[in-house]
C-alpha atoms as a PDB file:
ATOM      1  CA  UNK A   1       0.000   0.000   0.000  1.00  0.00           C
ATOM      2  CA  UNK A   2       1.207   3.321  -1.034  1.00  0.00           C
ATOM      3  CA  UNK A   3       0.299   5.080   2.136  1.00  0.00           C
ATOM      4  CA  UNK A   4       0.521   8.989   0.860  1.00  0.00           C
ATOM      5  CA  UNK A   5      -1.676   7.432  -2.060  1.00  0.00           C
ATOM      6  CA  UNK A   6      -3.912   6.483   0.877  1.00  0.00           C
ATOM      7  CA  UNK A   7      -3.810   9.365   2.654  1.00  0.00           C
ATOM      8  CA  UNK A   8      -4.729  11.294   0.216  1.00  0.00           C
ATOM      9  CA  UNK A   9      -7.356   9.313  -0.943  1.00  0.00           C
ATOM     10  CA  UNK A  10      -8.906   9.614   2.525  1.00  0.00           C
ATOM     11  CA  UNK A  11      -8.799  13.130   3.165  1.00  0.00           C
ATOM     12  CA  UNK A  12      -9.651  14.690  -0.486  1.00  0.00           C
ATOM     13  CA  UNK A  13     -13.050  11.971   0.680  1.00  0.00           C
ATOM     14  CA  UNK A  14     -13.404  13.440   4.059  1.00  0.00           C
ATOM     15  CA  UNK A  15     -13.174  17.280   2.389  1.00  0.00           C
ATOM     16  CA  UNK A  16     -15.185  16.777   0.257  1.00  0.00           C
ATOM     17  CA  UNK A  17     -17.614  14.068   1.614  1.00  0.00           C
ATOM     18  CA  UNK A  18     -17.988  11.711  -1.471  1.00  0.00           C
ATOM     19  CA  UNK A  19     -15.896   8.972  -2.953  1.00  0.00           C
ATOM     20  CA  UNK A  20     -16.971  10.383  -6.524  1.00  0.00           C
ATOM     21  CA  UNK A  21     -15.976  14.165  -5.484  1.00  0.00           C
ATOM     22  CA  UNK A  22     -12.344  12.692  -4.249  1.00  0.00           C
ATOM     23  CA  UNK A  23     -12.186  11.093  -7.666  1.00  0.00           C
ATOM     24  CA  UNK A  24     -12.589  13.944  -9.266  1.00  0.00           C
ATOM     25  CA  UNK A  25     -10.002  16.213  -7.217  1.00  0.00           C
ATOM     26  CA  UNK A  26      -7.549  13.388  -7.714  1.00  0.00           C
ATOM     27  CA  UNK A  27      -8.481  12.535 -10.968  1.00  0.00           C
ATOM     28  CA  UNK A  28      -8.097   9.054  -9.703  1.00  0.00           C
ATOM     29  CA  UNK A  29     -10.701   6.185 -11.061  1.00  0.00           C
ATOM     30  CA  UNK A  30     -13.383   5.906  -8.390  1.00  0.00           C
ATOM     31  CA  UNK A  31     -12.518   1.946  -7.456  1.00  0.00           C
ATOM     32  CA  UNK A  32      -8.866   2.731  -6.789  1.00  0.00           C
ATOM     33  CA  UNK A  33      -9.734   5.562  -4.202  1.00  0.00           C
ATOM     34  CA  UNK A  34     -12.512   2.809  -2.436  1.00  0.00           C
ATOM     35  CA  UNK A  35      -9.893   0.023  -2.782  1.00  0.00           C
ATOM     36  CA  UNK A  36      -6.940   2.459  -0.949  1.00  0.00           C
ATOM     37  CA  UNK A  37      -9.889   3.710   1.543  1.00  0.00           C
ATOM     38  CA  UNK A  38     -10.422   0.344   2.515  1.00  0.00           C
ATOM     39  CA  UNK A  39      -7.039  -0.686   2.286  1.00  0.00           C
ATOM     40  CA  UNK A  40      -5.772   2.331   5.155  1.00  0.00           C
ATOM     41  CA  UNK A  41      -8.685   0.849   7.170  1.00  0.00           C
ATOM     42  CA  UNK A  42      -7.632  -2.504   7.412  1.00  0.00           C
ATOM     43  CA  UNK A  43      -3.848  -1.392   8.131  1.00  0.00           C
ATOM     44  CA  UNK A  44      -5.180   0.943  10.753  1.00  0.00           C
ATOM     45  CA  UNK A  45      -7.981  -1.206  12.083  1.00  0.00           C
ATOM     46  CA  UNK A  46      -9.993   1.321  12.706  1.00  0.00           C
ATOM     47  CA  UNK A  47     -13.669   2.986  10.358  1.00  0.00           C
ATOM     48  CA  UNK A  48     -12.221   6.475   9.424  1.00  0.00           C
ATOM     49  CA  UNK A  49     -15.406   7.349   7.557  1.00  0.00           C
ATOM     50  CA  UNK A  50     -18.845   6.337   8.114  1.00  0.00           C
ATOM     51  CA  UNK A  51     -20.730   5.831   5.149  1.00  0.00           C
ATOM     52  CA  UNK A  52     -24.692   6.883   4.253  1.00  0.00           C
ATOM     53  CA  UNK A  53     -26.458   6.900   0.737  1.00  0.00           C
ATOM     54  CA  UNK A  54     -26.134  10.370   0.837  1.00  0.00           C
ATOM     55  CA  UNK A  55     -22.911  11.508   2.265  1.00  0.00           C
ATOM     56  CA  UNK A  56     -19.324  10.809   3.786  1.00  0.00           C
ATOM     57  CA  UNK A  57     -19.001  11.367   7.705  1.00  0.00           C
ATOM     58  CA  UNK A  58     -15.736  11.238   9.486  1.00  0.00           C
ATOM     59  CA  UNK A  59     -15.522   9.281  12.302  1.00  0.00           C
ATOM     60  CA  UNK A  60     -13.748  10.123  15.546  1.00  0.00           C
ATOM     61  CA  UNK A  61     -10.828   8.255  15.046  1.00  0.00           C
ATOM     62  CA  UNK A  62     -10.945   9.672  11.304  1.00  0.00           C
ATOM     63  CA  UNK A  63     -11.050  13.085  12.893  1.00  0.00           C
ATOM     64  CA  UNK A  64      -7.809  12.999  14.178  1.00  0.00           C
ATOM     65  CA  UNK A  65      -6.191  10.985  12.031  1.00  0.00           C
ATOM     66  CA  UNK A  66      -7.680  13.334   9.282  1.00  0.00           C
ATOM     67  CA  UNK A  67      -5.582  16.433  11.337  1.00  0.00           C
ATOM     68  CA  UNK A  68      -2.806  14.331  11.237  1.00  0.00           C
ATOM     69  CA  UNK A  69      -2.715  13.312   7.319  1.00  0.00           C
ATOM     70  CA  UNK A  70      -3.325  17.074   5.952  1.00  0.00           C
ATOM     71  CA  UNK A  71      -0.229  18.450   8.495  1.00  0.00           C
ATOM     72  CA  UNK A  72       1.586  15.528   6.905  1.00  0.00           C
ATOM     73  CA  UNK A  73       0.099  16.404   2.802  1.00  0.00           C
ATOM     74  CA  UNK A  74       0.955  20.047   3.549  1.00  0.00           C
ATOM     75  CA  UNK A  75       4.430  19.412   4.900  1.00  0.00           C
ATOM     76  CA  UNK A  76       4.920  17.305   1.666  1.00  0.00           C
ATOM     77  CA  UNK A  77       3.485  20.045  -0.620  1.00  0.00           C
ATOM     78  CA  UNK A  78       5.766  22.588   1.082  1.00  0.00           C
ATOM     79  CA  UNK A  79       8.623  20.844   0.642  1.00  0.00           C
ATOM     80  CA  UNK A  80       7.971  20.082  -3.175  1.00  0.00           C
ATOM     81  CA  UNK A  81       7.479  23.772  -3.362  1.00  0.00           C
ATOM     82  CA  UNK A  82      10.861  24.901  -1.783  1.00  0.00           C
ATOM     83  CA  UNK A  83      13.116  22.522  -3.847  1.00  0.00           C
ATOM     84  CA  UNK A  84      11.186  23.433  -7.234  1.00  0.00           C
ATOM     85  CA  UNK A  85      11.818  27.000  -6.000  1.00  0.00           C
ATOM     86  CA  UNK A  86       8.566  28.130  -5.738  1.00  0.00           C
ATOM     87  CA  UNK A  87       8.908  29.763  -2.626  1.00  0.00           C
ATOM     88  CA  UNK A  88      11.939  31.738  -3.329  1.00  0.00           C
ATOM     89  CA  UNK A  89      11.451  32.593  -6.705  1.00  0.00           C
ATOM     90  CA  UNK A  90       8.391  33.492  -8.831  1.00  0.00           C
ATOM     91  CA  UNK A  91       7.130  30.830 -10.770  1.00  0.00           C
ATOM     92  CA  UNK A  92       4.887  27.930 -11.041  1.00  0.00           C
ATOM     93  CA  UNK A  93       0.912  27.911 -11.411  1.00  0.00           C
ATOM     94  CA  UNK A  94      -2.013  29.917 -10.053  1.00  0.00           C
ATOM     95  CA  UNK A  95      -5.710  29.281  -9.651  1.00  0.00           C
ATOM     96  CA  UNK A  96      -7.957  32.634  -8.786  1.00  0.00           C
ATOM     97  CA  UNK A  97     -11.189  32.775  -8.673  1.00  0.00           C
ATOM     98  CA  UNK A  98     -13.385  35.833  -9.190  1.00  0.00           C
ATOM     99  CA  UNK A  99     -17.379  36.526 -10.064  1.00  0.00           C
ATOM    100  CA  UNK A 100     -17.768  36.668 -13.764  1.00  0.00           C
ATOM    101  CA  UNK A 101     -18.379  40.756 -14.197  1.00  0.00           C
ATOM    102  CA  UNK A 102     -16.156  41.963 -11.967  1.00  0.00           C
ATOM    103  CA  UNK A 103     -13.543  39.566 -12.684  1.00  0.00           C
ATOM    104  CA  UNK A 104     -13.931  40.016 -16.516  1.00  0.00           C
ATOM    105  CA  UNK A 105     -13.718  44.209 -15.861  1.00  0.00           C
ATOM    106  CA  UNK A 106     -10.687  44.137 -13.507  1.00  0.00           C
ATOM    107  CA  UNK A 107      -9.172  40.737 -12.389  1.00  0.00           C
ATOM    108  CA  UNK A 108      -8.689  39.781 -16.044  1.00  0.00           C
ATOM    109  CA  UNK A 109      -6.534  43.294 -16.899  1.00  0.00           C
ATOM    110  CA  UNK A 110      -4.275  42.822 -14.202  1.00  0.00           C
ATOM    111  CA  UNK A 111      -3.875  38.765 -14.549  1.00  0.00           C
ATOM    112  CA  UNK A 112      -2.885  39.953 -18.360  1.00  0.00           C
ATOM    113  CA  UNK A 113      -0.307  42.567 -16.669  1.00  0.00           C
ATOM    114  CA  UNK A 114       0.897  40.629 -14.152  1.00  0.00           C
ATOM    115  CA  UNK A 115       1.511  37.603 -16.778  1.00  0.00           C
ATOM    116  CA  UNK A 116       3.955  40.125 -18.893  1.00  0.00           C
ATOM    117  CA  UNK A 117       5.870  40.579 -15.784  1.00  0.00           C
ATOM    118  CA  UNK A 118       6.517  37.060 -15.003  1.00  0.00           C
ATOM    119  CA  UNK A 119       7.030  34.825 -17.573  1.00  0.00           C
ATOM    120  CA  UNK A 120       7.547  31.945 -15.432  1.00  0.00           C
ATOM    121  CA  UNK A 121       4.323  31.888 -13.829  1.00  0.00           C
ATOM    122  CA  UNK A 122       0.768  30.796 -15.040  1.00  0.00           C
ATOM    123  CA  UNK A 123      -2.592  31.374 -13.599  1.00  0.00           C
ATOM    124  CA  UNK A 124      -5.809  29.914 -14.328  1.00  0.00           C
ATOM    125  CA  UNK A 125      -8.803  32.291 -13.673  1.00  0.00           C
ATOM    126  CA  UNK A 126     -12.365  30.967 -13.024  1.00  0.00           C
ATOM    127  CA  UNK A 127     -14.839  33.458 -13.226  1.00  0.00           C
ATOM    128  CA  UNK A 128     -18.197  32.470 -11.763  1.00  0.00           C
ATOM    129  CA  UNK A 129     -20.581  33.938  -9.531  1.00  0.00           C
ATOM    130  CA  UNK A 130     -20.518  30.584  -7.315  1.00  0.00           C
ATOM    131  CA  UNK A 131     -18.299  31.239  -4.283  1.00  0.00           C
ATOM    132  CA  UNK A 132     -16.159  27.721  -4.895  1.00  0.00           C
ATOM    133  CA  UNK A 133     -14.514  26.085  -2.216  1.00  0.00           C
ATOM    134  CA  UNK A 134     -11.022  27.127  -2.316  1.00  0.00           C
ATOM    135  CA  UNK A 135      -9.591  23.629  -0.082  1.00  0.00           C
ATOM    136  CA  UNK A 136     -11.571  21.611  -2.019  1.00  0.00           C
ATOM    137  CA  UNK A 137     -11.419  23.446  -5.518  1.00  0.00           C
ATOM    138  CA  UNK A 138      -7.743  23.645  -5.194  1.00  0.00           C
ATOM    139  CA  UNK A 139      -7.509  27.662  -5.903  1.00  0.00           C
ATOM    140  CA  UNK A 140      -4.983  29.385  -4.731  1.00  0.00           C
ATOM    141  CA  UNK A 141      -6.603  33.202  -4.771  1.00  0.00           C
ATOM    142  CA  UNK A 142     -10.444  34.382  -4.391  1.00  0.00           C
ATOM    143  CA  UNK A 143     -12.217  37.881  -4.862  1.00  0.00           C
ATOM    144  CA  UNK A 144     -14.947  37.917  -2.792  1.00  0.00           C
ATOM    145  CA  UNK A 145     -17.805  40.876  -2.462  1.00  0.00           C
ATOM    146  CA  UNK A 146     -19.897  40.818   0.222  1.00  0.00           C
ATOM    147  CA  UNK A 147     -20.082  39.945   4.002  1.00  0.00           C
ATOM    148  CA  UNK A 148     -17.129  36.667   4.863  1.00  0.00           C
ATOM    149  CA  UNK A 149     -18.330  34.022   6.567  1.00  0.00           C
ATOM    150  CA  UNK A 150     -16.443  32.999   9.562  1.00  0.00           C
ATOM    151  CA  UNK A 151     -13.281  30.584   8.150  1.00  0.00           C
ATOM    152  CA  UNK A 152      -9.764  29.828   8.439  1.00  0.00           C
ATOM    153  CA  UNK A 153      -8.792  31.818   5.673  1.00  0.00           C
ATOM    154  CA  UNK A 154      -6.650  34.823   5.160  1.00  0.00           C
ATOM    155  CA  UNK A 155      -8.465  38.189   4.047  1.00  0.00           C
ATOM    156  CA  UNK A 156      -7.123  40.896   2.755  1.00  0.00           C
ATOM    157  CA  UNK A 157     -10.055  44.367   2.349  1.00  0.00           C
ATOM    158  CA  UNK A 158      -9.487  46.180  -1.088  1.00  0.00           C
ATOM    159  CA  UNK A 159     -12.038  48.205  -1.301  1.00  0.00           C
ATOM    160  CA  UNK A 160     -15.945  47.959  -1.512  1.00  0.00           C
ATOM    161  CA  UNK A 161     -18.956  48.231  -3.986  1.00  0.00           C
ATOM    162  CA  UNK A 162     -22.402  49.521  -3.301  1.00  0.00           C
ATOM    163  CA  UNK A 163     -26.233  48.491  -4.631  1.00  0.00           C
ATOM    164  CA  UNK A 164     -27.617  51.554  -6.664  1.00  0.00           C
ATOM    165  CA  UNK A 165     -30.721  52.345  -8.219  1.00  0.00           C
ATOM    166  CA  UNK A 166     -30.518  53.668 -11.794  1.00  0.00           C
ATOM    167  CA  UNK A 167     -32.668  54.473 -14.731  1.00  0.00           C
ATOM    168  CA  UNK A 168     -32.024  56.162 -18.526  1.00  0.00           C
ATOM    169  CA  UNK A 169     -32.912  59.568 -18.561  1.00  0.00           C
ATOM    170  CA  UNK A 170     -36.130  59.333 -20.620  1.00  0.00           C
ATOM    171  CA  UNK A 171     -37.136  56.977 -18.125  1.00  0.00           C
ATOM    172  CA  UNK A 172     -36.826  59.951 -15.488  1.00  0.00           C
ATOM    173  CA  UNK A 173     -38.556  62.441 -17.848  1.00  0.00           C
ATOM    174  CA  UNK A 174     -41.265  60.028 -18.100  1.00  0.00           C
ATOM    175  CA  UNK A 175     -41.881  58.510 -14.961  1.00  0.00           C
ATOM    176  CA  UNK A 176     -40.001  61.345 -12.482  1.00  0.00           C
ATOM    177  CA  UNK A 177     -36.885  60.631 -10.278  1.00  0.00           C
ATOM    178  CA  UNK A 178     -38.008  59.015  -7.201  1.00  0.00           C
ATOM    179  CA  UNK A 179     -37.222  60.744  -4.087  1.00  0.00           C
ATOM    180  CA  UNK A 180     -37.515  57.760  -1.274  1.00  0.00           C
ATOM    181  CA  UNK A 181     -37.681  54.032  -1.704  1.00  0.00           C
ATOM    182  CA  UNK A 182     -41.696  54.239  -1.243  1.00  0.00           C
ATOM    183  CA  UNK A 183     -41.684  56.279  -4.638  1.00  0.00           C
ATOM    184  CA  UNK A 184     -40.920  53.002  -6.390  1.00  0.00           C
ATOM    185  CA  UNK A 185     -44.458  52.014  -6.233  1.00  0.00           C
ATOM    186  CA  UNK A 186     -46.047  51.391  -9.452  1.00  0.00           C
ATOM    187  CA  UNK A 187     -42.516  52.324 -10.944  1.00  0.00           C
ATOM    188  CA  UNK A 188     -41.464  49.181 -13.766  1.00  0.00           C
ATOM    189  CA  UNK A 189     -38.373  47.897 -13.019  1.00  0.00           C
ATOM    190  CA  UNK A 190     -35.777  45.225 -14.257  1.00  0.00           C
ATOM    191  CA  UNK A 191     -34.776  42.714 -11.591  1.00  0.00           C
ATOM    192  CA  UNK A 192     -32.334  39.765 -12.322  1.00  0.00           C
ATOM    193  CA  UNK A 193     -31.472  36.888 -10.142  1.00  0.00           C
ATOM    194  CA  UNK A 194     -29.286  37.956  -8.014  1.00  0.00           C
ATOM    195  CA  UNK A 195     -31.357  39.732  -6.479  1.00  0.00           C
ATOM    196  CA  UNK A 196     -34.345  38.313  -6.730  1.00  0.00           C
ATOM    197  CA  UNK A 197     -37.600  39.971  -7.538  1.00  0.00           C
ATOM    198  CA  UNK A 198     -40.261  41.231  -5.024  1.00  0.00           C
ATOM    199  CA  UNK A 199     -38.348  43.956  -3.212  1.00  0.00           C
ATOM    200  CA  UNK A 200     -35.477  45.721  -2.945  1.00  0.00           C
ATOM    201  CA  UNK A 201     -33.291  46.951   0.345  1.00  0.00           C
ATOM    202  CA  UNK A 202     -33.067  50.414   1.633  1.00  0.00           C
ATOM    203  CA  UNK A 203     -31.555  52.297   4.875  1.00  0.00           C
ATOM    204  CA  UNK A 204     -33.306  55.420   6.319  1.00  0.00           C
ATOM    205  CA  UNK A 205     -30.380  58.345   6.362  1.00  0.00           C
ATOM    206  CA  UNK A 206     -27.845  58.141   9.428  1.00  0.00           C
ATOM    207  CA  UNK A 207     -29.825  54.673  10.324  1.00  0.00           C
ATOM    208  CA  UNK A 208     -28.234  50.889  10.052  1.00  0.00           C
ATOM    209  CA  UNK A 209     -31.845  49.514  10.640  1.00  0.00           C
ATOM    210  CA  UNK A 210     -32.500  48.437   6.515  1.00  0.00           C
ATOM    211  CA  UNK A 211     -36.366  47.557   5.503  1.00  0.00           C
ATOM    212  CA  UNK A 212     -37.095  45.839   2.022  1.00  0.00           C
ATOM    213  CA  UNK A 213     -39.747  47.868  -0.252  1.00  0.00           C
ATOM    214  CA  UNK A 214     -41.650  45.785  -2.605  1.00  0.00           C
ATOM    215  CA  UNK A 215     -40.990  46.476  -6.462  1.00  0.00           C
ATOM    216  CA  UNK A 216     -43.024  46.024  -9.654  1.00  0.00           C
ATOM    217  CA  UNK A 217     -40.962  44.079 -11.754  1.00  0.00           C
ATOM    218  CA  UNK A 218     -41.855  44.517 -15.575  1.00  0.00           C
ATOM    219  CA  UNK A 219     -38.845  42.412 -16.420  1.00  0.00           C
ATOM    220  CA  UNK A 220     -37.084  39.689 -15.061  1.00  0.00           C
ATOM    221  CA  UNK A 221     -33.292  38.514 -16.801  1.00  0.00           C
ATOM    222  CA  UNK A 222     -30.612  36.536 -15.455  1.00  0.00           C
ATOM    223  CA  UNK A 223     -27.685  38.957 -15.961  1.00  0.00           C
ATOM    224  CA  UNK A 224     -26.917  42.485 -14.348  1.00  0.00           C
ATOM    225  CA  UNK A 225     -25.622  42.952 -18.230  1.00  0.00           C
ATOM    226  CA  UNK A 226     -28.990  42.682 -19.872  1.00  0.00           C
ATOM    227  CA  UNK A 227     -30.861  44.256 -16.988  1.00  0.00           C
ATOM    228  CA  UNK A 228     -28.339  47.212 -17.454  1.00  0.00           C
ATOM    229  CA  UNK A 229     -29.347  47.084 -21.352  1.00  0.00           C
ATOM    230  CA  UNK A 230     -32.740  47.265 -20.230  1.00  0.00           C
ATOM    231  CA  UNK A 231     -32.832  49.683 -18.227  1.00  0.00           C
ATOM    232  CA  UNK A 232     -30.672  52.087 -20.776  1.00  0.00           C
ATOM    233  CA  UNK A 233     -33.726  50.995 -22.987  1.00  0.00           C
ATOM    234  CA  UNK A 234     -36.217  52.741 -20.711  1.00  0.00           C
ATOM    235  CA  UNK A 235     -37.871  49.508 -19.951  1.00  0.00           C
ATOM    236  CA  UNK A 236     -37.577  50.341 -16.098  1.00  0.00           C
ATOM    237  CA  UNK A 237     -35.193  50.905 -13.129  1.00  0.00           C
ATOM    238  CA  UNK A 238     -32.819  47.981 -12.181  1.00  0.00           C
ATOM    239  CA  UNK A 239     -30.508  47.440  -9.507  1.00  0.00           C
ATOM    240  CA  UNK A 240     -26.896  46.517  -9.323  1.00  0.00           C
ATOM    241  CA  UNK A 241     -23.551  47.042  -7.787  1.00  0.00           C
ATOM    242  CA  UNK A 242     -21.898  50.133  -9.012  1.00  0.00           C
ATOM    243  CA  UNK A 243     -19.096  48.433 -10.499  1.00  0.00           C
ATOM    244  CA  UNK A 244     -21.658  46.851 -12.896  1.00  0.00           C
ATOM    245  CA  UNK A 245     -23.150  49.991 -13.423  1.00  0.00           C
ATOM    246  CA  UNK A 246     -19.728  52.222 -13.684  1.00  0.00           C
ATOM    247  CA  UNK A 247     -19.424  52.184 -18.039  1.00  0.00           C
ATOM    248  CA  UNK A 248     -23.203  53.223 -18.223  1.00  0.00           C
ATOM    249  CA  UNK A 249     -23.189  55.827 -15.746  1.00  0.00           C
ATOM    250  CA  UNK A 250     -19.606  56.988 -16.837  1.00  0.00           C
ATOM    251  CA  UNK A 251     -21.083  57.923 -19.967  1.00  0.00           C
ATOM    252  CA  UNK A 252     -24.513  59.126 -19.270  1.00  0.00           C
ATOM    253  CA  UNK A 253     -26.846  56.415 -20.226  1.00  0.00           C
ATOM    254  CA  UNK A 254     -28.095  55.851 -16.701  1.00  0.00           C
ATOM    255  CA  UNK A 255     -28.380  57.684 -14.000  1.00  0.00           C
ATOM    256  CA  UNK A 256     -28.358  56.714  -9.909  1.00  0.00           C
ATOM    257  CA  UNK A 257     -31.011  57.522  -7.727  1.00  0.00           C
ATOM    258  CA  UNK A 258     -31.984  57.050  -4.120  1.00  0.00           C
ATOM    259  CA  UNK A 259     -28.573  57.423  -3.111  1.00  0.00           C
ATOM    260  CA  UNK A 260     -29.285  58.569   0.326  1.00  0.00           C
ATOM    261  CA  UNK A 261     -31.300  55.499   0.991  1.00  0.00           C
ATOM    262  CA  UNK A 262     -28.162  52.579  -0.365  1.00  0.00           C
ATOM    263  CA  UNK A 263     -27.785  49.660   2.456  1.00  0.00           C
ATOM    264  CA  UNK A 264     -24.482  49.261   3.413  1.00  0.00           C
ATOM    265  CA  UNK A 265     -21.620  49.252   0.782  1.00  0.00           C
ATOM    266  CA  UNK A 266     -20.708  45.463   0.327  1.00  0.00           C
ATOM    267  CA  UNK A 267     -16.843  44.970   0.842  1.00  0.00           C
ATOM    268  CA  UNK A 268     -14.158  43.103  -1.469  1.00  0.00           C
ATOM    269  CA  UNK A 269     -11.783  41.295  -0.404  1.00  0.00           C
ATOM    270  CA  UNK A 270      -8.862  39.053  -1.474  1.00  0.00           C
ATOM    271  CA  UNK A 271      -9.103  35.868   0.275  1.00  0.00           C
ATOM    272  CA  UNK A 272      -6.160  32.849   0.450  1.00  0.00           C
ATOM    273  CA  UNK A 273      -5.799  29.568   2.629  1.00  0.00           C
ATOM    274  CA  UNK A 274      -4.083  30.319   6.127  1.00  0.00           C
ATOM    275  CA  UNK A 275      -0.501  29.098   5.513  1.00  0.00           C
ATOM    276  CA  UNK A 276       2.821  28.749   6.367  1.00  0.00           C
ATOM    277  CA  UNK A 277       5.686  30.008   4.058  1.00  0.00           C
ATOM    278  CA  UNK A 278       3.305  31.454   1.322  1.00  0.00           C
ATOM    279  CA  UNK A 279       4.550  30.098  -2.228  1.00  0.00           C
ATOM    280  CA  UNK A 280       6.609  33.742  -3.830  1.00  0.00           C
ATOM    281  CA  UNK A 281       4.457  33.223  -6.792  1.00  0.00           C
ATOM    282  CA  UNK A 282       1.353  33.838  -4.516  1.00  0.00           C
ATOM    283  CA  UNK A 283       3.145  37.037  -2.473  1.00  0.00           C
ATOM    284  CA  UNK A 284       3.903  38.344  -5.996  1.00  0.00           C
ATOM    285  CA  UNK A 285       0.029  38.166  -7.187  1.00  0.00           C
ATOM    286  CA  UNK A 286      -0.711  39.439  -3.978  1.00  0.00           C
ATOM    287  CA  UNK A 287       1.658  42.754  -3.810  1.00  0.00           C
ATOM    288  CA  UNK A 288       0.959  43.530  -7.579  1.00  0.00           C
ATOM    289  CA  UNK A 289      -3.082  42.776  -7.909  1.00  0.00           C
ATOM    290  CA  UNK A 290      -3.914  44.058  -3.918  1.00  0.00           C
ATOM    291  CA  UNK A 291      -2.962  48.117  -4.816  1.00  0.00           C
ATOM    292  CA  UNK A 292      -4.338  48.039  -8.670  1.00  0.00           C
ATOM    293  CA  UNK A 293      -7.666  46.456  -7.374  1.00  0.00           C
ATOM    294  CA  UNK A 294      -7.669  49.431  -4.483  1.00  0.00           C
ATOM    295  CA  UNK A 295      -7.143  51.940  -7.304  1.00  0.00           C
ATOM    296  CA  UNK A 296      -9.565  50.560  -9.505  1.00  0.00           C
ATOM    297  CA  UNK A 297     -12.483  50.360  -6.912  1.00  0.00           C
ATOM    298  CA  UNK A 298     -11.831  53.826  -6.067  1.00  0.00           C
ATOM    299  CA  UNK A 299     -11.987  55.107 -10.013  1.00  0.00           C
ATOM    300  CA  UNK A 300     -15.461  53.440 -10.085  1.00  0.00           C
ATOM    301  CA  UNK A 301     -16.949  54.277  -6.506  1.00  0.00           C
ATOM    302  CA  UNK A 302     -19.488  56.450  -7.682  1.00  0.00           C
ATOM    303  CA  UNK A 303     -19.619  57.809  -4.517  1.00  0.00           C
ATOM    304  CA  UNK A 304     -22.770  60.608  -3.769  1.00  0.00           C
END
């Protein structure tokens, strides 16, 4: 038995809490990781997982015996790193992860920059709108907007985004600017997913206390691209974060309203796994992207 064949086997299973999803990460066929599960049981004697139609479960014995593998897989990792000179010099491969807009706006310009600078390096950037796992995806770097949950990880603030209300100008002429949240009655608007769309969050001036106000929704799409494109249309008023919005409003096809009455500005951060001796080509994204991204965020605040 191959026992850091094993042990990897059994904690990409307990991470990720199915024999299939360990497969995957390992790109390992699905009998060999069973067979090497089974195989670490019988040399330890022991159940490390507990098994259900549904899902994985790590026993207690598994639990610290799970601690004890991934100090041992990381130490390995490490070292692999150091003698390939990854963590003295600048090179290897990157995984960041960002949500499709923003990281299509202003991830993807500075990934292009920072790949001119270092030829040795390579990154591989997922944009989605799903906040992946970054353990169990394997990524290296994420940009997350909004509110962290509680987790191990490193974060590092860069700025922060905030949810406007906009409309085209004819759409104003026609329908008048509304002056407080409760104006939006009757209004049309254009509400995508993200959203949601019944009602929309507002704040009361020098209040935290939010309340939702329920919208008429004339349109429903599943981008903030095409609800931007419909609202320059003069179908209705949409919503979005203000980096979304920046181009449009930049050039005078929409135009914000209710500012007074935004929720709180939703922060963005760079987040990374809690580590050690952080690989150089990671400290090198990290330095170059972490000022640009602070620069960029405040070109497109759109602050009041």
């Amino acid at each position: 038995m191959d026992r850091l064949e094993a042990m990897s086997a059994f904690v990409a299973a307990a991470e990720t809490g199915s024999l299939t999803a360990a497969s995957r990460r390992l790109n390992m066929p699905l009998p060999t990781v069973s067979r090497k599960l089974a195989e670490l049981e019988a040399h330890l004697g022991t159940r490390l997982l507990a098994r259900s139609t549904r899902r994985l479960a790590v026993t207690d014995a598994g639990g610290i015996y799970f601690q004890s593998c991934r100090r041992i897989l990381d130490e390995i990792a490490e070292a692999e790193r150091a003698a390939a000179g990854e963590l003295s010099a600048p090179k290897g491969d990157l995984v960041v992860t960002a949500p499709i807009v923003f990281g299509r706006l202003h991830v993807l310009p500075l990934v292009s920059e920072f790949l001119s600078l270092y030829p040795q390096i390579n990154i591989r950037l997922l944009l989605s709108d799903r906040n992946a796992q970054l353990l169990e995806d394997h990524i290296d770097l994420a940009v997350r907007i909004g509110k962290l949950a509680d987790s191990s990880m490193v974060a590092m603030r860069v700025g922060h985004v905030r949810w406007i209300v906009c409309g085209s100008t004819a759409f104003f002429a026609q329908h008048g600017i509304p002056a407080r949240p409760e104006d939006l009655a009757g209004k049309p608007v254009v509400t995508f997913d993200a959203l949601g769309s019944t009602s929309w969050t507002f704040t009361q001036p020098g209040k935290r206390r939010e309340r939702a106000v329920e919208v008429c929704s004339r349109l429903w799409v599943n981008t903030a691209e095409a609800a931007l494109d419909a609202a320059i249309a003069g179908v209705g008023l949409t919503r979005v974060l203000s980096y979304q919005a920046a181009g449009p409003v930049g050039k005078g096809l929409l135009q914000i309203a209710l500012q007074p009455f935004e929720p709180a500005a939703a922060p963005v951060h760079l987040v990374h796994q809690a580590q050690g001796a952080m690989p150089f080509k990671l400290r090198s994204f990290l330095d170059f992207a972490a000022p640009r991204l602070r620069r960029r965020l405040d070109d497109i605040a759109l602050e009041p």
